[in-house]
N, C-alpha and C. Protein backbone atom coordinates (compact mmCIF):
# COMPACT_ATOMS: atom_id res chain seq x y z
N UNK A 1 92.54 -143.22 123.47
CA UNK A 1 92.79 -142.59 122.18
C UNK A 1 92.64 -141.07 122.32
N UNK A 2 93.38 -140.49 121.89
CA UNK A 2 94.04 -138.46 121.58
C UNK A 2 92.33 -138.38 120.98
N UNK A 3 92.12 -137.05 121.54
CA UNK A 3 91.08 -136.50 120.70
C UNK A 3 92.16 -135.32 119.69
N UNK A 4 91.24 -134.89 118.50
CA UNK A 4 91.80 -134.14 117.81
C UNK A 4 93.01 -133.52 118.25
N UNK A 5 92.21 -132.40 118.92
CA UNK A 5 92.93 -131.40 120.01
C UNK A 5 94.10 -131.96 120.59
N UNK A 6 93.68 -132.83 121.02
CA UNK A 6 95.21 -133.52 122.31
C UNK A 6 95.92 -134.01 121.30
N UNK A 7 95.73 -134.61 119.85
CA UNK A 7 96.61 -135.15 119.18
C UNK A 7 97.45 -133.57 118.52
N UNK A 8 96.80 -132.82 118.53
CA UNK A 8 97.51 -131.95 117.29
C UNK A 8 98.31 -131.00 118.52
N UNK A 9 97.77 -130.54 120.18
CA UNK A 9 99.03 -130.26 121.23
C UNK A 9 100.33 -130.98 121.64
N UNK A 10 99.91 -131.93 121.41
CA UNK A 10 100.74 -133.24 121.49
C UNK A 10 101.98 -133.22 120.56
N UNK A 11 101.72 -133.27 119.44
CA UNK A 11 102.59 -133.31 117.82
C UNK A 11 103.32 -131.99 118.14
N UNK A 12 102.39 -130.45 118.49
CA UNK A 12 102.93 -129.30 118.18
C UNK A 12 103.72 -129.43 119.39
N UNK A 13 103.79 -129.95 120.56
CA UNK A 13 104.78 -129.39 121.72
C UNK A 13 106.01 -130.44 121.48
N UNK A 14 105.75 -131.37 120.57
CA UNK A 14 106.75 -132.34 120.51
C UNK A 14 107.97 -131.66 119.69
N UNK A 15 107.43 -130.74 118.66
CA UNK A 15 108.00 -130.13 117.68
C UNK A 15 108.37 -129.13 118.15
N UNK A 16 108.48 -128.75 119.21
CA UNK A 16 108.95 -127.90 120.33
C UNK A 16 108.42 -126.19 119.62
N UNK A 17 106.53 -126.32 119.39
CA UNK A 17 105.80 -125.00 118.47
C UNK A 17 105.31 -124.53 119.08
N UNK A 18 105.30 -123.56 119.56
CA UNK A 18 104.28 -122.77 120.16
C UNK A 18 102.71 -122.70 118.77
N UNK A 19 101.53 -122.44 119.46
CA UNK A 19 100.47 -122.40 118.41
C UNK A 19 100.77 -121.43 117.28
N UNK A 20 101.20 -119.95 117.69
CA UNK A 20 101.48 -119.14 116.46
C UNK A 20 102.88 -119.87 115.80
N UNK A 21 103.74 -120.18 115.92
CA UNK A 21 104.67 -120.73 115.58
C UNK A 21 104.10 -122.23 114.59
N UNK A 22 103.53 -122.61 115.12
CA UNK A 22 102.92 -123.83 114.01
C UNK A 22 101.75 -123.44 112.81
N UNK A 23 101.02 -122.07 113.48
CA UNK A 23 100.19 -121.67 112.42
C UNK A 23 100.90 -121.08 111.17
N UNK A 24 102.46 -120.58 111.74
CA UNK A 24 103.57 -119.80 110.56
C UNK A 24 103.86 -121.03 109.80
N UNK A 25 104.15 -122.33 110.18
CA UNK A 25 104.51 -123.42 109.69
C UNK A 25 103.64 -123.86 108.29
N UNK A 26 102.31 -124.04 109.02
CA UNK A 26 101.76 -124.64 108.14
C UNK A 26 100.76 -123.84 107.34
N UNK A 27 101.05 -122.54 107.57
CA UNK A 27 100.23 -121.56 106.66
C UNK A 27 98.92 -121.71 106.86
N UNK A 28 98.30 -121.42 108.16
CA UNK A 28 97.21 -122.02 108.72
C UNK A 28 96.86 -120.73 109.86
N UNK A 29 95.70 -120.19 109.43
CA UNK A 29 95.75 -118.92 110.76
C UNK A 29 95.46 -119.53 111.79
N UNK A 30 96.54 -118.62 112.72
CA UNK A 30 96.56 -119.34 114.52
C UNK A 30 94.74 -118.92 115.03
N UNK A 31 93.97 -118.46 114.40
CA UNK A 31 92.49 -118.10 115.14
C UNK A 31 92.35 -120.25 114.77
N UNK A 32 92.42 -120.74 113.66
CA UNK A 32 91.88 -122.09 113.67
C UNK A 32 92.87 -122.86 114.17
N UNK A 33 93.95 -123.25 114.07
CA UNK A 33 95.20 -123.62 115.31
C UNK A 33 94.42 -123.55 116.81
N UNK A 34 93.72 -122.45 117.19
CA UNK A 34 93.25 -122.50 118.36
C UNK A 34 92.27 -122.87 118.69
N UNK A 35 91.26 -122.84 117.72
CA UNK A 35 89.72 -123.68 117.69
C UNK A 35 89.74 -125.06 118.09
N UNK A 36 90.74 -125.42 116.86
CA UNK A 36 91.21 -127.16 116.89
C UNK A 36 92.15 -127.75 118.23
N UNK A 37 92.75 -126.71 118.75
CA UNK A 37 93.13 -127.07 120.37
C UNK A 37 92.52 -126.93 121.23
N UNK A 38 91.46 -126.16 120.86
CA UNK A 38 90.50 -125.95 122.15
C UNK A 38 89.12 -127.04 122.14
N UNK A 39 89.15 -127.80 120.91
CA UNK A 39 88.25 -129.23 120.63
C UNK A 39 86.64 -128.45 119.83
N UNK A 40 86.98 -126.77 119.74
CA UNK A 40 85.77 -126.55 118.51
C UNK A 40 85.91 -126.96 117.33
N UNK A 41 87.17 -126.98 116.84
CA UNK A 41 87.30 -127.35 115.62
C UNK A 41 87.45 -128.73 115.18
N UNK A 42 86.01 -129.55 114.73
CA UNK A 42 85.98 -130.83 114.61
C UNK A 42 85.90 -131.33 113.44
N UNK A 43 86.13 -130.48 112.55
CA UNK A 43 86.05 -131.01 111.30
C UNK A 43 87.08 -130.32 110.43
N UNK A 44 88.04 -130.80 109.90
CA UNK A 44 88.83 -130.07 108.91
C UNK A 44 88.91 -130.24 107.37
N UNK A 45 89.09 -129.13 106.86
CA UNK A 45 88.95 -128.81 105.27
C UNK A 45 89.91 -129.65 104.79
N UNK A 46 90.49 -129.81 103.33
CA UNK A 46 91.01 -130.86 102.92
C UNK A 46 92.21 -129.75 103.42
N UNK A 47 92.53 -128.60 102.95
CA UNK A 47 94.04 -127.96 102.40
C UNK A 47 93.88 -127.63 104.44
N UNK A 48 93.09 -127.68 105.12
CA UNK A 48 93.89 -127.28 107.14
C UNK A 48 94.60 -128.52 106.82
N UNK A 49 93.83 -129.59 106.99
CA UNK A 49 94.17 -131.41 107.55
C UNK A 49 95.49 -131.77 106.58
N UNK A 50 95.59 -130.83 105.10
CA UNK A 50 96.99 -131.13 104.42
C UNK A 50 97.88 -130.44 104.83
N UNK A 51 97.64 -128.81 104.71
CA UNK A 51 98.95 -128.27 105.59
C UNK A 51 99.16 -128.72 107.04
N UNK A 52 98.27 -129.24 107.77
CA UNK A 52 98.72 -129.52 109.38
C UNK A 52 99.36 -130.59 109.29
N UNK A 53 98.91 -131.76 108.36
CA UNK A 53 99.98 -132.74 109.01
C UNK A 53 100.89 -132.55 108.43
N UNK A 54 101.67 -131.68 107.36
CA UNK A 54 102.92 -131.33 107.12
C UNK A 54 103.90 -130.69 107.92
N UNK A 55 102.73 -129.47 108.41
CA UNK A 55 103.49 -128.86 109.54
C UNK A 55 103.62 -130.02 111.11
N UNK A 56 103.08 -130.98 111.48
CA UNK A 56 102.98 -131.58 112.38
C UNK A 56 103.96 -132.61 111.80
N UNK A 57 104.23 -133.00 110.74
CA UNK A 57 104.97 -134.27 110.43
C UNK A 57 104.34 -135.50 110.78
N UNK A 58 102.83 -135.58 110.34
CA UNK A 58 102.11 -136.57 110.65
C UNK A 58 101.10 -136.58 109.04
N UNK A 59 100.89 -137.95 108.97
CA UNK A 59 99.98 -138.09 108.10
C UNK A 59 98.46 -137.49 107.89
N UNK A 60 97.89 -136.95 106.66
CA UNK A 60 96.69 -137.14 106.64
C UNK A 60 95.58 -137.69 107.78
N UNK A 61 95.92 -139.28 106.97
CA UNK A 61 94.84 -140.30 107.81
C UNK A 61 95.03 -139.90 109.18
N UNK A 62 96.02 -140.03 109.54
CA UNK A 62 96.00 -139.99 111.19
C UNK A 62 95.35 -139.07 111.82
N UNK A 63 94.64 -137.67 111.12
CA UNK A 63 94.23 -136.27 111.38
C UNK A 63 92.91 -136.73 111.04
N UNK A 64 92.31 -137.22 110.07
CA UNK A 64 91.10 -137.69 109.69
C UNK A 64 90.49 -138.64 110.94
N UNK A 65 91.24 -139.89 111.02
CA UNK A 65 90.94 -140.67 111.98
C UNK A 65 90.05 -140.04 113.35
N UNK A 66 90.78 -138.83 113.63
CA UNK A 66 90.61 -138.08 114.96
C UNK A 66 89.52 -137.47 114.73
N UNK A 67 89.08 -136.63 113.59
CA UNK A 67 87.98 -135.78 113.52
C UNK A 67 86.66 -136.58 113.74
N UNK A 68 85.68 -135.42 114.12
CA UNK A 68 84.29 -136.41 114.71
C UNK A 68 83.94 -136.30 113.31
N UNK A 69 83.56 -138.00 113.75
CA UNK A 69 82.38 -138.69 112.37
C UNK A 69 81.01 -138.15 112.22
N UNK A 70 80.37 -137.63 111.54
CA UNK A 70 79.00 -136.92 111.29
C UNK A 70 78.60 -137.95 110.26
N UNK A 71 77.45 -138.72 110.71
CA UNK A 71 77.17 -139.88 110.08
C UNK A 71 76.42 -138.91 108.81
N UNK A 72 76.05 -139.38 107.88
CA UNK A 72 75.87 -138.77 106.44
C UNK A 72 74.67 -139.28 106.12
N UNK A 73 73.70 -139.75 107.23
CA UNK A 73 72.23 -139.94 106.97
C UNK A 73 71.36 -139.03 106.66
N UNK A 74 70.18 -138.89 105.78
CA UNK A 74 69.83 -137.71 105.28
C UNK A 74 68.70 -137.32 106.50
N UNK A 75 69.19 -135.92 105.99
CA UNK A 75 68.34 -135.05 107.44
C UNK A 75 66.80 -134.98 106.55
N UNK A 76 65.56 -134.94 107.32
CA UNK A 76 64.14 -135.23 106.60
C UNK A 76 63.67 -134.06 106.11
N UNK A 77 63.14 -134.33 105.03
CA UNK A 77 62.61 -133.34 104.32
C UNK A 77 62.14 -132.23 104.74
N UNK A 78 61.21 -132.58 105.31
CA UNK A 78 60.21 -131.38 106.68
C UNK A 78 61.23 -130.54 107.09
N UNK A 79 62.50 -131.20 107.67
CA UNK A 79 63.24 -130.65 108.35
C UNK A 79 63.81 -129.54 107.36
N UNK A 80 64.49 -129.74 106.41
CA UNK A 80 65.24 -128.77 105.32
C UNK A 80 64.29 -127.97 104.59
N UNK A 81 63.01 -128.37 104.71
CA UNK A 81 61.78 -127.17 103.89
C UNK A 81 61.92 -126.17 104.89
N UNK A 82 61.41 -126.45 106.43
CA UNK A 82 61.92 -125.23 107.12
C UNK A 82 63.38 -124.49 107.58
N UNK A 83 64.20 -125.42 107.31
CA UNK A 83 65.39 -124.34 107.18
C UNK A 83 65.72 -123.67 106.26
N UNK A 84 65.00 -124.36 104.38
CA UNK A 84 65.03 -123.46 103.27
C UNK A 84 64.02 -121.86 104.03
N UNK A 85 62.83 -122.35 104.49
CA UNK A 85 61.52 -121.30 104.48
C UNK A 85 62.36 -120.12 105.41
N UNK A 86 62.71 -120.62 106.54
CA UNK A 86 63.40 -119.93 107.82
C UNK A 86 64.71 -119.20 106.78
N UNK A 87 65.08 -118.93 106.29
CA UNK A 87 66.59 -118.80 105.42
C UNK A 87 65.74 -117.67 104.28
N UNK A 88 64.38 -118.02 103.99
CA UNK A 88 64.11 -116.65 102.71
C UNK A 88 63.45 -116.24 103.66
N UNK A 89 62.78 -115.85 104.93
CA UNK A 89 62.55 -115.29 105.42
C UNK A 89 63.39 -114.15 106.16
N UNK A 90 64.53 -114.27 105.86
CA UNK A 90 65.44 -113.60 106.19
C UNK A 90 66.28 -114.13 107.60
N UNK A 91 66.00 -114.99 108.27
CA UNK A 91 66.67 -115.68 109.21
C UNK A 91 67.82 -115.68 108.81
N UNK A 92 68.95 -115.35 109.80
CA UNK A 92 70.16 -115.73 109.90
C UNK A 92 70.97 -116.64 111.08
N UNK A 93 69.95 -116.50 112.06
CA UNK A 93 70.73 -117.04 113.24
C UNK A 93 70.11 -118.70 113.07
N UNK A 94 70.93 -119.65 112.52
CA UNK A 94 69.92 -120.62 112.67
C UNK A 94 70.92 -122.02 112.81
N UNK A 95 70.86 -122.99 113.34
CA UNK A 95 71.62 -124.35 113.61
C UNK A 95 71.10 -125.56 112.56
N UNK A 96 72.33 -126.16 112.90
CA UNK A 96 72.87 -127.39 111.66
C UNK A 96 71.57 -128.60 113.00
N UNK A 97 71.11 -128.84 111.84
CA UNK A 97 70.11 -130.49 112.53
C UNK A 97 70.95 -131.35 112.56
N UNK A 98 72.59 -131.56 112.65
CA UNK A 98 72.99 -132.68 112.90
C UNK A 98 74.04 -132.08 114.40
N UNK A 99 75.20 -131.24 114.23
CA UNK A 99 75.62 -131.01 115.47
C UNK A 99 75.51 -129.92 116.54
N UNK A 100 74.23 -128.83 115.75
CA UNK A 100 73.58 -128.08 116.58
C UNK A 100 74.80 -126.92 116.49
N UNK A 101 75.60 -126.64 115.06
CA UNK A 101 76.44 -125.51 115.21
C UNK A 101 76.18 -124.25 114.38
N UNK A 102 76.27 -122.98 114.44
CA UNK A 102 75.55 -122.24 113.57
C UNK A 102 75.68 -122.49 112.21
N UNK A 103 74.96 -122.00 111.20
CA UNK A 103 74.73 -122.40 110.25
C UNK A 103 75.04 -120.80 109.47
N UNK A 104 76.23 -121.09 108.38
CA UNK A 104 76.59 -120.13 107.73
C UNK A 104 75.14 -119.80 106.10
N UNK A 105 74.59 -118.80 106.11
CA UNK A 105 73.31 -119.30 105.36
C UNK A 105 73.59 -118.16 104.06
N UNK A 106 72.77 -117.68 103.18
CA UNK A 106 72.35 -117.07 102.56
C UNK A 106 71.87 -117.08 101.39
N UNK A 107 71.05 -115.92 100.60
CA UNK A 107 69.78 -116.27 99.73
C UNK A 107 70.86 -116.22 97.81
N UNK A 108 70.59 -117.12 97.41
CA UNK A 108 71.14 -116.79 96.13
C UNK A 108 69.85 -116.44 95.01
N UNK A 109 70.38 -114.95 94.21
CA UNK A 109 69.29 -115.04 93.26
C UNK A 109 69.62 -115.74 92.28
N UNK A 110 68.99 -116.07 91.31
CA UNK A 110 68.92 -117.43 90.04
C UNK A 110 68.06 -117.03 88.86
N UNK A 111 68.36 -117.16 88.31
CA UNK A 111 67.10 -116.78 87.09
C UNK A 111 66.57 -118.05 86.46
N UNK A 112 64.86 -118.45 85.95
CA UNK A 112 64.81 -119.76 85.91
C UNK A 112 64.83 -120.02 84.36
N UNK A 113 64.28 -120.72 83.30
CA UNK A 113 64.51 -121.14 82.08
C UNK A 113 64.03 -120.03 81.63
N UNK A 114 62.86 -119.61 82.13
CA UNK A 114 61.72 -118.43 81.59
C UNK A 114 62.55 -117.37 81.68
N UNK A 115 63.33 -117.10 82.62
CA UNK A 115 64.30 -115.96 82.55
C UNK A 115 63.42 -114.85 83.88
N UNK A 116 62.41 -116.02 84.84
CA UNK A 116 62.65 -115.61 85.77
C UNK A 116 63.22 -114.97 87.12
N UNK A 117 63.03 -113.95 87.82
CA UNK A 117 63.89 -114.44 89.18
C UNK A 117 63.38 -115.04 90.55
N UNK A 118 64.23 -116.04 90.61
CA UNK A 118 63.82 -116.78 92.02
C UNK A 118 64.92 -116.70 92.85
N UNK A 119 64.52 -116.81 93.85
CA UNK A 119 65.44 -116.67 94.84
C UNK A 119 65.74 -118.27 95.31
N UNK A 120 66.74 -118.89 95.73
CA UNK A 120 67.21 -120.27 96.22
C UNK A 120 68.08 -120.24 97.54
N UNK A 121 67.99 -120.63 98.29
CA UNK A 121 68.24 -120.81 100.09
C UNK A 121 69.47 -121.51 99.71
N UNK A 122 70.36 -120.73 100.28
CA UNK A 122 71.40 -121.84 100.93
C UNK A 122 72.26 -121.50 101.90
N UNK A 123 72.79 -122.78 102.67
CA UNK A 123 73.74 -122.63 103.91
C UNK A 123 74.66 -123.90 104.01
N UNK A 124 75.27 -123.67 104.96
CA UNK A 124 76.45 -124.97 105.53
C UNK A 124 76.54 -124.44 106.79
N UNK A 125 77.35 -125.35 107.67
CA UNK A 125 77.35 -125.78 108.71
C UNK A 125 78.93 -125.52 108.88
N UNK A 126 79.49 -124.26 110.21
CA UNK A 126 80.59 -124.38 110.32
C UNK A 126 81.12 -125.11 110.79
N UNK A 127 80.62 -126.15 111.08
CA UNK A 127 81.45 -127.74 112.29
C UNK A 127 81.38 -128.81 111.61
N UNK A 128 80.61 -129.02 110.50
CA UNK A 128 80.49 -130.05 110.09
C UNK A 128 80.14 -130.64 108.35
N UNK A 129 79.70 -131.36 108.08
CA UNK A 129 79.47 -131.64 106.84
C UNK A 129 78.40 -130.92 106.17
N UNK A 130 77.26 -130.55 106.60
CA UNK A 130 75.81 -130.53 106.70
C UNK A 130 75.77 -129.30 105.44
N UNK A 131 74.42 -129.13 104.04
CA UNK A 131 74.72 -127.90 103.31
C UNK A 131 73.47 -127.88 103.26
N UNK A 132 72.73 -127.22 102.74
CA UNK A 132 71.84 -126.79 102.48
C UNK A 132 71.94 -126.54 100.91
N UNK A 133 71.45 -127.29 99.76
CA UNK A 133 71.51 -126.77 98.20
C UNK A 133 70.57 -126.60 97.93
């Protein structure tokens, strides 16, 4: 079975595309066209995985099928108190506890009922499912 990558070189050379040529297609910048051929890009957004298989002339599912499964078990508490704590501490460089990919982070301010301000942690994961709320 095609991994992502080999399925979506596969489709694009069939379609006789060069990568910038398929990124013009499907309105998709060739920097992620190249991620996803090079097997970094393992997870796709709804509107990549819709414009690609248009531009590929392949279904949805069949693009889904391929992407890695990130099982959706909850990561432990302990674990997300210190990536909230690590995150208001001003940390930026910091990884996803499920596929170990950096973690896009930052602090949102909030005001609370009292008309406090608190500050609230958050991040996601550029490879994968994983958020931080």
């Amino acid at each position: 079975m095609d991994t992502l990558a080999q399925f979506v070189q596969r489709k694009r050379e069939a379609l006789g595309l060069t990568p910038l040529g398929l990124s013009k297609k499907c309105n998709i910048a060739s920097a992620i066209i190249e991620e996803i051929e090079a097997g970094r890009e393992l997870f796709l957004s709804v509107t990549v995985r819709q414009n690609l298989a248009k531009g590929l002339k392949c279904t949805c599912e069949e693009l889904k099928l391929l992407e890695k499964d990130f099982l959706m078990e909850e990561v432990p508490i302990e674990v997300m108190d210190v990536l909230k704590q690590r995150i208001l501490n001003g940390e930026t460089e910091l990884y996803c506890p499920k596929c170990q990919s950096l973690l896009k982070v930052r602090i949102e301010e909030m005001y609370d009922i009292e008309d406090n301000l608190i500050y609230v942690p958050r991040g996601y994961c550029t490879k994968c499912v994983f958020q931080i709320k």
